[in-house]
Protein backbone atom coordinates (compact mmCIF):
# COMPACT_ATOMS: atom_id res chain seq x y z
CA UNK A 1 0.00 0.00 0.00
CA UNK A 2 2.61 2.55 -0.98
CA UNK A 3 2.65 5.58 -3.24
CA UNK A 4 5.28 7.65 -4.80
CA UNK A 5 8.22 5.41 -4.30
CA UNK A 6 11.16 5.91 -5.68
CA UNK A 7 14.67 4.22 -5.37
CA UNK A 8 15.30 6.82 -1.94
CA UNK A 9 12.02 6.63 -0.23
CA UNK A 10 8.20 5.35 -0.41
CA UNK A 11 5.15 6.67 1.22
CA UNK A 12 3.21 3.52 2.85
CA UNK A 13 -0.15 3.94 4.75
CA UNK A 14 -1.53 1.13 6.88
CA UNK A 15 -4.31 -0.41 5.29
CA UNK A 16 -7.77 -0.56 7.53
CA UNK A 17 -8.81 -3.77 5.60
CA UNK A 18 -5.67 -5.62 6.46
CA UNK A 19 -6.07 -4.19 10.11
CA UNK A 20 -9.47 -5.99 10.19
CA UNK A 21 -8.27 -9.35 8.62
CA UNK A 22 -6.04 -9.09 11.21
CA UNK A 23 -8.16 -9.16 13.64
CA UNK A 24 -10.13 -11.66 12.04
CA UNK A 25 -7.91 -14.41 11.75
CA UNK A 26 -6.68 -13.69 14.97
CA UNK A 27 -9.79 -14.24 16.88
CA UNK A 28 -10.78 -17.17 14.20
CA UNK A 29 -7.30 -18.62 14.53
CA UNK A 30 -8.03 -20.86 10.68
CA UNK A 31 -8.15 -19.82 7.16
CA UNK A 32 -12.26 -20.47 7.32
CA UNK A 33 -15.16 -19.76 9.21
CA UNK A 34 -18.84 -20.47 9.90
CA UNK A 35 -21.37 -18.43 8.29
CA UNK A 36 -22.73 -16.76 11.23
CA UNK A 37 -23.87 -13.02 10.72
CA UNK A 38 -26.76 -10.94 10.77
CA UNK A 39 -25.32 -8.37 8.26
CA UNK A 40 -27.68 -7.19 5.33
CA UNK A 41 -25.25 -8.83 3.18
CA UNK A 42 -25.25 -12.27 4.88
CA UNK A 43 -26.70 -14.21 1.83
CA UNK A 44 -23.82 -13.13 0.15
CA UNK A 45 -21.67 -15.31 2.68
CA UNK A 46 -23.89 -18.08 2.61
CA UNK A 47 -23.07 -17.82 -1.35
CA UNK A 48 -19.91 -18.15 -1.53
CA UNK A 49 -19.78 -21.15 1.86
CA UNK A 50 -18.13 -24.16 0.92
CA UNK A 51 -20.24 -26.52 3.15
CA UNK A 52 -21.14 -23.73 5.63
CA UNK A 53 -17.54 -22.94 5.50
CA UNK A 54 -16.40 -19.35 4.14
CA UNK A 55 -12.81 -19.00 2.83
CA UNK A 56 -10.90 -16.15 4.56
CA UNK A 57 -8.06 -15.46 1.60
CA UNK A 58 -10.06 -15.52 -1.17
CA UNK A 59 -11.44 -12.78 -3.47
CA UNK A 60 -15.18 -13.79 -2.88
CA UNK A 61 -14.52 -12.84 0.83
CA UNK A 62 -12.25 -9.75 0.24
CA UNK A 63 -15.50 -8.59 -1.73
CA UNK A 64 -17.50 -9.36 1.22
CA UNK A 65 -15.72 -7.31 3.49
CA UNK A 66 -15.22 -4.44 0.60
CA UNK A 67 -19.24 -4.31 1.16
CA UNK A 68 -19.31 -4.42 4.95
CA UNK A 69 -16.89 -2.01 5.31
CA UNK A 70 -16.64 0.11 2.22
CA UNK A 71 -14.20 2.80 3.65
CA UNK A 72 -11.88 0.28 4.72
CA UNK A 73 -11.66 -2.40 2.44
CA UNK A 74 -11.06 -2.31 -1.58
CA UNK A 75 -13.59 -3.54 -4.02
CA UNK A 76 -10.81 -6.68 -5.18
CA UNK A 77 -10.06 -6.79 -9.22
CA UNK A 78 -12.37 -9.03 -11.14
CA UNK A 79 -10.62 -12.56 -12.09
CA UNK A 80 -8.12 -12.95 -14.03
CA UNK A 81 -6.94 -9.52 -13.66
CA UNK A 82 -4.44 -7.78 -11.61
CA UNK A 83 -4.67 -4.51 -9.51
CA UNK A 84 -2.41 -2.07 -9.95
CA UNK A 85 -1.69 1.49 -8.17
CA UNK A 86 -1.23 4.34 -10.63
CA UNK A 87 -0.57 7.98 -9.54
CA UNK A 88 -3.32 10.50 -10.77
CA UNK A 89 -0.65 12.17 -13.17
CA UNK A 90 0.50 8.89 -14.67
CA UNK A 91 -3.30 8.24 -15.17
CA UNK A 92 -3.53 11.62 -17.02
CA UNK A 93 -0.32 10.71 -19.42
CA UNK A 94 -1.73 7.80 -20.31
CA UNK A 95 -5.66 8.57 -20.78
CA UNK A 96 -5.36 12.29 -21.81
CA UNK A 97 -8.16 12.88 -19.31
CA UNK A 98 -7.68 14.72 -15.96
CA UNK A 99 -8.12 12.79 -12.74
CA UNK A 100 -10.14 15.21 -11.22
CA UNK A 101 -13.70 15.21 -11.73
CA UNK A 102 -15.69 17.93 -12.16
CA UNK A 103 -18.73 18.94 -9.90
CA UNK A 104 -21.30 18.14 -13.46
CA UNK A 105 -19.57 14.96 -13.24
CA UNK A 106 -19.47 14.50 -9.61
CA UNK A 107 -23.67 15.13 -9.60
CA UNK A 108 -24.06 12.77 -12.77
CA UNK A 109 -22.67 9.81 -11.00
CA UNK A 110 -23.46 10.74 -7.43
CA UNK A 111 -27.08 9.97 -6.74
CA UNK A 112 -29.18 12.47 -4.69
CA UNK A 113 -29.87 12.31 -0.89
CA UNK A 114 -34.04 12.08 -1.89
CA UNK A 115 -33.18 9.38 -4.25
CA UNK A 116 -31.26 6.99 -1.13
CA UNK A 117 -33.98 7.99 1.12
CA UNK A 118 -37.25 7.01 -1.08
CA UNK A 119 -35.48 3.46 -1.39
CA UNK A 120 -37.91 0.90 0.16
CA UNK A 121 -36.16 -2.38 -0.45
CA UNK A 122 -33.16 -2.40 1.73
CA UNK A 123 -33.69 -6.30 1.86
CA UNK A 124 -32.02 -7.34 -1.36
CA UNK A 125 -28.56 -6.31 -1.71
CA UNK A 126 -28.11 -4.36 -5.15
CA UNK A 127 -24.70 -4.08 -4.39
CA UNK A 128 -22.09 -4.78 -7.50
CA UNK A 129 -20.71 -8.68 -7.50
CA UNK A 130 -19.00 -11.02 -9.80
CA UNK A 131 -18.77 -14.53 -8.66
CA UNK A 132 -15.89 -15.39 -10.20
CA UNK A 133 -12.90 -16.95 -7.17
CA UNK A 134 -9.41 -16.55 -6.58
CA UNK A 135 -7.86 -18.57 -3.62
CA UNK A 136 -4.19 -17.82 -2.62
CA UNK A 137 -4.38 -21.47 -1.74
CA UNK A 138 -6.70 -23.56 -4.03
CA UNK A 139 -5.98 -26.64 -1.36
CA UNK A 140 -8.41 -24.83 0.61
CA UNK A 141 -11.53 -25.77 -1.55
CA UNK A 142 -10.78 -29.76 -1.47
């Protein structure tokens, strides 16, 4: 999780979501768990349990907790490709488009406070997912 290295120095944050795996594996002590959780997006565990079991290291998961705890954790690159950091002036070079956005394009995308709150169905997750898995140990499916 660093930016602007060079071959003198690198700027490194601590990352919240490893923080909280952290913690989770800590108190879990094994690289799976029960499906046990009363979060809005628990069916999304139950999904992606093998035999009630959920896989800790595993992209499936990492977009689990991305949804549980949005401002911690990363949404996790679809399969089969691989996340990369790029600073906001190398994006620039290599798109021609400036990596700010603009406030027309900030309201285009953002949706309005009287949309959220005339929402009824807060039951059904219409969060993004792909179901496609990546295990850092595919021994842990068999």
């Amino acid at each position: 999780n660093c930016i602007g290295t060079s071959r003198f120095y690198a700027q490194c944050c601590v990352d919240p979501c490893d923080q909280l795996m952290a913690k989770l594996e800590k108190a879990l002590q094994a690289p799976e768990a029960p499906v046990a959780s009363n979060a809005k997006v628990q069916h999304r565990l139950e999904e992606i349990a093998h035999d009630g079991m959920v896989v800790l290291h595993g992209r499936l998961f990492a977009q689990w907790m991305h949804h549980a705890y949005p401002q911690d954790c990363p949404m996790p690159p679809a399969v089969g490709f691989r996340l990369y950091q790029e600073l906001p002036k190398d994006y620039s070079l290599r798109t021609g488009q400036d990596y700010v956005a603009t406030e027309k394009e900030m309201k285009h995308f953002a949706p309005s406070k009287r949309a959220l709150e005339t929402e009824k169905d807060d039951t059904d997750c219409k969060l993004p997912w792909t179901n496609g898995e990546e295990l850092l140990d595919e021994r842990q499916l068999q």
